[in-house]
Protein backbone atom coordinates (compact mmCIF):
# COMPACT_ATOMS: atom_id res chain seq x y z
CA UNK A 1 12.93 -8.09 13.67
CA UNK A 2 10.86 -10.68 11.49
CA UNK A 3 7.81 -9.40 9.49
CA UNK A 4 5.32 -11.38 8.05
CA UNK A 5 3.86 -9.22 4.60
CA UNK A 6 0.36 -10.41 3.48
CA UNK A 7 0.09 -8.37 0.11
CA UNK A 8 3.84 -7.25 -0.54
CA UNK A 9 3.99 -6.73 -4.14
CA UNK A 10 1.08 -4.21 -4.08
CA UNK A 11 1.42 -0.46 -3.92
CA UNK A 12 1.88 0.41 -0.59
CA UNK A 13 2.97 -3.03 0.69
CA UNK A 14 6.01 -2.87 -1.94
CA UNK A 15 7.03 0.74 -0.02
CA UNK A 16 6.89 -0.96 3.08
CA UNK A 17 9.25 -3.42 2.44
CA UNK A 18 11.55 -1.29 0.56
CA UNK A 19 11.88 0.99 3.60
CA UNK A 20 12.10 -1.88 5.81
CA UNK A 21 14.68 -3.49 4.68
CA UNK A 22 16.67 -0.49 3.18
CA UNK A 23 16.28 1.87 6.16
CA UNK A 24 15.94 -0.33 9.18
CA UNK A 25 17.39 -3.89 8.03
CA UNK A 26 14.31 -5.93 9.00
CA UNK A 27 13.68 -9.00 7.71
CA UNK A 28 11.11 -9.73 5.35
CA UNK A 29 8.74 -12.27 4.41
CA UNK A 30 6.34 -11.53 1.68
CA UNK A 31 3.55 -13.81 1.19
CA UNK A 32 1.30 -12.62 -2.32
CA UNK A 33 -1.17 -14.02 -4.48
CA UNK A 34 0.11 -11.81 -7.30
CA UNK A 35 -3.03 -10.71 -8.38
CA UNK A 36 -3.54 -8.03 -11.42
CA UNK A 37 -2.07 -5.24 -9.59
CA UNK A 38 0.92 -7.26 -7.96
CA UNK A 39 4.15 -6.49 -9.14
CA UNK A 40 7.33 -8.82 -8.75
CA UNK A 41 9.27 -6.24 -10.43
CA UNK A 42 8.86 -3.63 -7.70
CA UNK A 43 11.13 -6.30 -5.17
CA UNK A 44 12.89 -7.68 -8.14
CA UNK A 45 16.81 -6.20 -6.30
CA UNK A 46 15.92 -8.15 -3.39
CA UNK A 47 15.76 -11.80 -4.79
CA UNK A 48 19.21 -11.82 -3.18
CA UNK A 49 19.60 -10.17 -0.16
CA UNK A 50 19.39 -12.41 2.89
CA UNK A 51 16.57 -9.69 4.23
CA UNK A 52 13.75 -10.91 1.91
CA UNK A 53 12.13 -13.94 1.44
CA UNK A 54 8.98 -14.16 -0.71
CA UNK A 55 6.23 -16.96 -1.28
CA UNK A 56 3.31 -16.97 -3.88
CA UNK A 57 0.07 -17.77 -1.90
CA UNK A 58 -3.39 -16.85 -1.15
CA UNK A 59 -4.64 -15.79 2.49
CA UNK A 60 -7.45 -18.20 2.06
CA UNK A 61 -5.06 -20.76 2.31
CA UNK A 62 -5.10 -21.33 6.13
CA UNK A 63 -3.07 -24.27 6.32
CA UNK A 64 0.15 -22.73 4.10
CA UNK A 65 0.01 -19.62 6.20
CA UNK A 66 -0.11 -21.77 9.53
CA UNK A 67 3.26 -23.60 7.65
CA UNK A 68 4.57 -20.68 6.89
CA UNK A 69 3.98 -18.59 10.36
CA UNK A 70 5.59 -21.57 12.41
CA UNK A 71 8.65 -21.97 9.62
CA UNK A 72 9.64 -18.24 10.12
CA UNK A 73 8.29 -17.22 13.26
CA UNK A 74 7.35 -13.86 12.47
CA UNK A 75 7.36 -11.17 15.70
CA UNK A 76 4.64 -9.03 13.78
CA UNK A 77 2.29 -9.66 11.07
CA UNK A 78 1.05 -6.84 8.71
CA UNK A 79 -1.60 -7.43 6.63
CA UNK A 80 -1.54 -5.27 3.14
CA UNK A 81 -3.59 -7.81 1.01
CA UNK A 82 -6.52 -6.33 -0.61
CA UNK A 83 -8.93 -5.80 -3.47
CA UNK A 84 -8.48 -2.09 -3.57
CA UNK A 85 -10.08 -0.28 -6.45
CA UNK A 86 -13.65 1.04 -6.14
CA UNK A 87 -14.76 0.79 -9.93
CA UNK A 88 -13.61 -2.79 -9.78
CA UNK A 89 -15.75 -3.43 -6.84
CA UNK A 90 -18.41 -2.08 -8.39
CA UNK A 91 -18.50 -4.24 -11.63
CA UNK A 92 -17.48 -7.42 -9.65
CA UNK A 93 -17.66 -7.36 -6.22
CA UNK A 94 -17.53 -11.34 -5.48
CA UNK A 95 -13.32 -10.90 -5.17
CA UNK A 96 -13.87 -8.03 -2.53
CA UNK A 97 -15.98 -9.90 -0.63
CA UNK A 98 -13.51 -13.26 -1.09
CA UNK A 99 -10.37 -11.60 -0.30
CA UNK A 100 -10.75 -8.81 1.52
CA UNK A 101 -13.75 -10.45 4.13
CA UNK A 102 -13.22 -14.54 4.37
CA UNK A 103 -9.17 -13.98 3.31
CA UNK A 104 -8.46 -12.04 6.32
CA UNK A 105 -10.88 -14.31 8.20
CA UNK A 106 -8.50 -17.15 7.36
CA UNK A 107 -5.51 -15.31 8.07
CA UNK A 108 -7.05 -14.13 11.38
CA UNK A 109 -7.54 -17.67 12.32
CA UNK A 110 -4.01 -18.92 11.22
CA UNK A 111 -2.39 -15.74 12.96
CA UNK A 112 -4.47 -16.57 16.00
CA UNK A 113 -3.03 -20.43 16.27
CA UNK A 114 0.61 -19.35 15.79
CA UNK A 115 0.08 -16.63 18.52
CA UNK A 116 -1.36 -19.22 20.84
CA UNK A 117 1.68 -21.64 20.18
CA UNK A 118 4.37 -18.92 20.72
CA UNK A 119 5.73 -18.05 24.55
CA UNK A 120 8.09 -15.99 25.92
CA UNK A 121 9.72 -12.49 24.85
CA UNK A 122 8.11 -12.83 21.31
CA UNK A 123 4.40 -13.89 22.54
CA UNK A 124 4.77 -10.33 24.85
CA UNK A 125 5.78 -8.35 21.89
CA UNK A 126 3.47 -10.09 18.78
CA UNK A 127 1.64 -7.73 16.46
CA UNK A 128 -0.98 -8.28 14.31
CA UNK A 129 -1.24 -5.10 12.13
CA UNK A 130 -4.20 -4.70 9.55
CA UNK A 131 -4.08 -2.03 7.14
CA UNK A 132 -7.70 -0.39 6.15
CA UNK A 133 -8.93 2.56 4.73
CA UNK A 134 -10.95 5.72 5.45
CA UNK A 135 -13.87 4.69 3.00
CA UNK A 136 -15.04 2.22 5.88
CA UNK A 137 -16.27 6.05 7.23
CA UNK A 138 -18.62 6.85 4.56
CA UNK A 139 -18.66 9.86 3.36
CA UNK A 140 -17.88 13.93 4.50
CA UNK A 141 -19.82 16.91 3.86
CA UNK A 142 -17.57 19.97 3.11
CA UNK A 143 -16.88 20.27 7.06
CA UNK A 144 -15.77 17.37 9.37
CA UNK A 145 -13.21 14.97 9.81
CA UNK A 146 -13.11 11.23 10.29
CA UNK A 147 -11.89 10.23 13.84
CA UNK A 148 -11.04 7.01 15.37
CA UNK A 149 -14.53 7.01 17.05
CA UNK A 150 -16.75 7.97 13.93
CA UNK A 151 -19.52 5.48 12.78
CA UNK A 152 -18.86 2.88 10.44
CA UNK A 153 -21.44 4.06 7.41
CA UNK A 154 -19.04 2.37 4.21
CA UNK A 155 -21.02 3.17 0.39
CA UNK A 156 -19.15 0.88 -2.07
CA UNK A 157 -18.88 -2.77 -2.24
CA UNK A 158 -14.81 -2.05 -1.92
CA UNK A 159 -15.41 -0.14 1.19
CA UNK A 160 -17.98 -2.62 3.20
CA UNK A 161 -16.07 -5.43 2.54
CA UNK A 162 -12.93 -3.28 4.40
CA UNK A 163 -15.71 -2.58 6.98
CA UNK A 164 -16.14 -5.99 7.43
CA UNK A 165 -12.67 -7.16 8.01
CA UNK A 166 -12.04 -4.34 10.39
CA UNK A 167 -14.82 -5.90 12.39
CA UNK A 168 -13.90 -9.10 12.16
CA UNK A 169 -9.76 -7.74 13.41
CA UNK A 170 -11.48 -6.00 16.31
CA UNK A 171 -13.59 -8.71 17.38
CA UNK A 172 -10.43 -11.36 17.36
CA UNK A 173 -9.06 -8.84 19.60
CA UNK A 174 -11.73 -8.55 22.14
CA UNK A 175 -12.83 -12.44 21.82
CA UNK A 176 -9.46 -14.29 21.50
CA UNK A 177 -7.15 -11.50 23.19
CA UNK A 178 -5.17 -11.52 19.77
CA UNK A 179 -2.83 -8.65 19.62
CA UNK A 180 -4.36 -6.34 17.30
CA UNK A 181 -4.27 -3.28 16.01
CA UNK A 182 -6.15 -1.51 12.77
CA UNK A 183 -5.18 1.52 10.95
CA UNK A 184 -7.49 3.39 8.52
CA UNK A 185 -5.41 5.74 6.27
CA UNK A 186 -6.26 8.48 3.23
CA UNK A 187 -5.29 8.44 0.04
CA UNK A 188 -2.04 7.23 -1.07
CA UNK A 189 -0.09 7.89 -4.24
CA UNK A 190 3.80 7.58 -5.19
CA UNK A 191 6.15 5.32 -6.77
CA UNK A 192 5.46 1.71 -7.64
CA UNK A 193 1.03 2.03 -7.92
CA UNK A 194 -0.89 0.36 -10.21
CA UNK A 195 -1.91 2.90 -13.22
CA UNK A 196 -6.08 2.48 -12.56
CA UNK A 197 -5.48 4.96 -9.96
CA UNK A 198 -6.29 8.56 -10.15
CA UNK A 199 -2.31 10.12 -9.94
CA UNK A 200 -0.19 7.27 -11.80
CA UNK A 201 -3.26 7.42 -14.44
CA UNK A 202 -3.38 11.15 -14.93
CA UNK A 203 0.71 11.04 -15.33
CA UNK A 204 0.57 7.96 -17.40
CA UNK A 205 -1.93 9.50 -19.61
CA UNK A 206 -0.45 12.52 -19.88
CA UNK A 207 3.18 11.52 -20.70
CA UNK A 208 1.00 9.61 -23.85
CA UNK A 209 -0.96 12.31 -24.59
CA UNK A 210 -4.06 10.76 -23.49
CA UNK A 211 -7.60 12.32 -22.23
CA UNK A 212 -7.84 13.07 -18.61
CA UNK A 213 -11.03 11.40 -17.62
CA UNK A 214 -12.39 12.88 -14.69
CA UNK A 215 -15.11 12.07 -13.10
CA UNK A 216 -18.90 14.57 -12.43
CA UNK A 217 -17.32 18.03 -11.94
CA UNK A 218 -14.12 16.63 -10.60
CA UNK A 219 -15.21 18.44 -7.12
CA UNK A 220 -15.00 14.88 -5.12
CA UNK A 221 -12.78 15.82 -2.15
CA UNK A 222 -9.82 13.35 -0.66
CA UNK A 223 -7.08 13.61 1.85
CA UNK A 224 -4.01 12.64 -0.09
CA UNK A 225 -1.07 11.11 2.18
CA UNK A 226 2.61 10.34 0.33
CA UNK A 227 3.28 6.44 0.48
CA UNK A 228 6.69 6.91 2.39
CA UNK A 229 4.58 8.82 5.27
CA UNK A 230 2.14 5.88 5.61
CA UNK A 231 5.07 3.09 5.80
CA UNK A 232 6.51 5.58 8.83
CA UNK A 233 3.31 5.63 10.53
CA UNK A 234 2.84 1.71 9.89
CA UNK A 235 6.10 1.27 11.38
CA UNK A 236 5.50 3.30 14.33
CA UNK A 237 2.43 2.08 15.52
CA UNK A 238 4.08 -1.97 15.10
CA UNK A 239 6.42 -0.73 17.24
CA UNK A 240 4.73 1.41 19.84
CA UNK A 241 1.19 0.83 19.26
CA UNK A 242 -1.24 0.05 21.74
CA UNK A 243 -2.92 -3.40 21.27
CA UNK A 244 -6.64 -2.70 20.16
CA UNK A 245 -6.52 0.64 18.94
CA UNK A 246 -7.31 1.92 15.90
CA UNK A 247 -5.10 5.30 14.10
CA UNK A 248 -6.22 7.33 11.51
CA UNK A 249 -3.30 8.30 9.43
CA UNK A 250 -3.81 11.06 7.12
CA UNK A 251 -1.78 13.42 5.31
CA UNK A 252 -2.89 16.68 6.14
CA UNK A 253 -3.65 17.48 2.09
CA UNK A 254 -7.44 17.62 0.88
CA UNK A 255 -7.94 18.65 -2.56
CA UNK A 256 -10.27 18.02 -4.96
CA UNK A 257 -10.01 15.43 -7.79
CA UNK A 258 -9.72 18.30 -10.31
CA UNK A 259 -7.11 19.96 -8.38
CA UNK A 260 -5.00 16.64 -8.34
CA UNK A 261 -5.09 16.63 -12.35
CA UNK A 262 -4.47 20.23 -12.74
CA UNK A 263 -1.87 20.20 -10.17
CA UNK A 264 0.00 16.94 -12.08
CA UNK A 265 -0.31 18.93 -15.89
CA UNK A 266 0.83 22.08 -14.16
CA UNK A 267 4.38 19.90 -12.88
CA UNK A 268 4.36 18.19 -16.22
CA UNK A 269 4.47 21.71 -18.08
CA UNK A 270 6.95 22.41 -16.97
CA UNK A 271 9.20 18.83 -16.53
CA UNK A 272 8.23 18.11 -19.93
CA UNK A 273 6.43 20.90 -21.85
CA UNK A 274 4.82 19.16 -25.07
CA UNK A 275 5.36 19.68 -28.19
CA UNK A 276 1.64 18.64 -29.16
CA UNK A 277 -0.34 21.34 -27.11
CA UNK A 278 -0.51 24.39 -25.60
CA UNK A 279 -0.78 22.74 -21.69
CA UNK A 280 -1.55 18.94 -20.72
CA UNK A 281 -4.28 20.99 -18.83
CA UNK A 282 -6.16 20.29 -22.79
CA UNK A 283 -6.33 16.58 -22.31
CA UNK A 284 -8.74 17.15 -18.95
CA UNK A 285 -12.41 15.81 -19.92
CA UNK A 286 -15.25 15.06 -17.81
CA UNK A 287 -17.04 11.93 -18.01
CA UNK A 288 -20.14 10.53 -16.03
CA UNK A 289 -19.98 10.38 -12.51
CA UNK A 290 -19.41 6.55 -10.82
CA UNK A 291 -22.70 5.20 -8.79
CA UNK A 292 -22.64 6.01 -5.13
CA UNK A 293 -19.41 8.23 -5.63
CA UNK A 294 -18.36 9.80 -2.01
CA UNK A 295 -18.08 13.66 -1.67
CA UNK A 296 -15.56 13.83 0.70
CA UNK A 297 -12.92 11.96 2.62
CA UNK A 298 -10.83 13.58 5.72
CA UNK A 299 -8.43 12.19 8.46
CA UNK A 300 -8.15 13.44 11.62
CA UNK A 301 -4.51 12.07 12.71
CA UNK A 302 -4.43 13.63 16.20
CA UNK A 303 -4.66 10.36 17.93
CA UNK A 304 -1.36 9.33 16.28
CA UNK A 305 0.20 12.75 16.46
CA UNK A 306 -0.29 12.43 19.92
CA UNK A 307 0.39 8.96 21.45
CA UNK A 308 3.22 8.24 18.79
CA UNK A 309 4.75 11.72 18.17
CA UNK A 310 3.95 11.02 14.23
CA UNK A 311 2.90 13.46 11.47
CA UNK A 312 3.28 13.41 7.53
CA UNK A 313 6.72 14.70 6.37
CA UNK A 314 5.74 15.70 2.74
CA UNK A 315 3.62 18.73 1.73
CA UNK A 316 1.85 17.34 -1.49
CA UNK A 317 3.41 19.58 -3.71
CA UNK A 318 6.31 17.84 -2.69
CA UNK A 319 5.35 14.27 -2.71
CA UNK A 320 3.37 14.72 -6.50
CA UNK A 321 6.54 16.11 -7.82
CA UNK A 322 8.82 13.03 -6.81
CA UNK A 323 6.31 11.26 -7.86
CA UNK A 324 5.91 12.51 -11.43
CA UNK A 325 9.70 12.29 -11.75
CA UNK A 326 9.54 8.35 -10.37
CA UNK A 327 6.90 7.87 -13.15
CA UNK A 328 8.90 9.80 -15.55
CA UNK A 329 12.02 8.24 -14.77
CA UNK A 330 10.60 4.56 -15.00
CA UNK A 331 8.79 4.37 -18.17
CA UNK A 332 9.88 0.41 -18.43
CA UNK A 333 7.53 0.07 -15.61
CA UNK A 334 4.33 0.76 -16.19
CA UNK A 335 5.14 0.44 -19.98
CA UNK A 336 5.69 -3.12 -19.07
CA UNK A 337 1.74 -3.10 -17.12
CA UNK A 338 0.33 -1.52 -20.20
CA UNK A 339 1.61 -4.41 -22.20
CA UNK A 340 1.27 -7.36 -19.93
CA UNK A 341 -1.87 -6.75 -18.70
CA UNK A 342 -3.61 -2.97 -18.52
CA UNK A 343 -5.07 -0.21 -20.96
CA UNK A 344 -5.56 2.56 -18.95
CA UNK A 345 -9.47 1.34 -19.96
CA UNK A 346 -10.40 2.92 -15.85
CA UNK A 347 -10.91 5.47 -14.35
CA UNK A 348 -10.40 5.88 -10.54
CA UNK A 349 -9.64 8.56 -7.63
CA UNK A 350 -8.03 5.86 -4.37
């Protein structure tokens, strides 16, 4: 198969192609702006392999995507591309509202002229596939669950403009009979994210012996769902989705922000006991709460269990650990972000 990546040298767009073209030999073609939290490194073994293709460019650019769409003749189209981080959204949210709202408006529009152009086999099986997040929900009390069906009610500039493109997927969908589908997933974490985030920050920090910042009480709540997991679910739905549906994909894992950092000094104690202090569990401080912060995100994932036979594979406990040993085990990495272009300066829990 040939998949068009919007957003491949991000965090969970890297995964995807990773486990594309490693497990199931798809063919690739990454299209990135290469924003801050891009990465060429993460693909860098693939420059290569006749699997992967990749091209720097915006989704704003409607005519180079149109070029692009009709030059490789994609059968789906996933869309990964995204300003992601809450605090950033909050200090500046012009980008969100650039990228993540008229970006996937262009790319909409360019997806929607190449699916009119295409016939046959490949016009019956096309795919457009957009990628969202559960903060488009709002927020939980301490009982509930997001479902497919629950009200829009997004409280961050990150999270309306995510709201926005949903709407904007769904209503190509309904208005232009695009093939579409949207996916809303928890929180992710594992090998190859961006260190503003709360688990590759907390590690990061604590293999430098760094305060743990952590936000109010550290009592927010989140659903945490292993990276691998997601790119299986992403997978399955391309393949077997149905056109205009929406799946929640969660990971089956709440726990509270302060459990996540007491939970990744606990591993660390014993990976790496320091030689410094008594427990990396010392390093946790608490620092003013961000405006508008959510109390509590959950998935409901029946829909997907049930029409696609899909659940999460890792327990968290399993999926922090690899994940601490990935971070561990690439220092050159994110030692290479810290010095390029990031000083751990934020703070952030998606």
């Amino acid at each position: 198969m040939k998949i068009f990546v919007t957003g491949g040298l991000g965090f969970i767009g890297s995964n995807f192609i990773i486990r594309q073209i490693d497990k199931y030999k798809n063919q690739i073609f990454n299209f990135d702006k290469i924003t801050y939290a891009a990465n060429t490194e993460n693909l860098s073994k693939y420059r290569d392999n006749a699997l992967y293709s990749f091209l720097k460019g915006d989704i704003n650019d409607k005519s180079k995507l149109i070029d692009q769409f009709n030059y490789y003749e994609p059968d789906y189209i996933i869309n990964f591309a995204a300003e992601s981080h809450v605090d950033r959204s909050i200090d500046g949210p012009g980008a969100f509202i650039n990228t993540n709202i008229v970006g996937t408006f262009a790319l909409l529009q360019a997806s929607l002229e190449y699916y009119k152009n295409i016939s046959g086999h490949k016009k019956n099986n096309f795919k457009f596939i957009h990628v969202s997040t559960d903060e488009v929900y709002g927020s939980l009390g301490k009982k509930g669950y997001f479902r497919e069906t629950t009200p829009y009610n997004p409280s961050s500039p990150y999270s309306a403009s995510k709201a926005s493109s949903d709407h904007l997927v769904r209503a190509w969908n309904h208005t232009y009979k695009m093939p579409c589908i949207i996916t809303n997933c928890s929180n992710n974490y594992g090998p190859y994210q961006f260190p503003e985030k709360l688990v590759p920050l907390m590690i990061i920090n604590c293999l430098k012996h760094q305060s743990l910042p952590i936000y109010g009480k550290g009592d927010n709540i989140r659903d945490w769902l292993y990276v691998s997991d997601h790119c299986d679910a992403l997978y399955e739905i391309m393949l077997n989705g149905r056109i205009g549906q929406t799946y929640n994909i969660g990971g089956n894992e709440e726990r509270s922000n302060l459990e996540i950092v007491e939970t990744i000094c606990n591993v660390i104690d014993k990976k790496l006991p320091s030689k410094k202090i008594n427990s990396y569990l010392d390093l946790i401080t608490y620092v003013k709460d961000r405006p508008g912060h959510d109390f509590r995100y959950a998935i409901d994932a029946s829909k997907i269990k049930k029409e696609l036979d899909w659940e999460p594979s890792f327990s968290f406990e399993r999926g922090i650990e690899y994940t601490i040993q990935w971070y561990i085990n690439n220092e050159n990495w994110w030692t290479n972000i810290l010095d390029r272009n990031y000083n751990l300066e934020r703070l952030g829990d998606l």
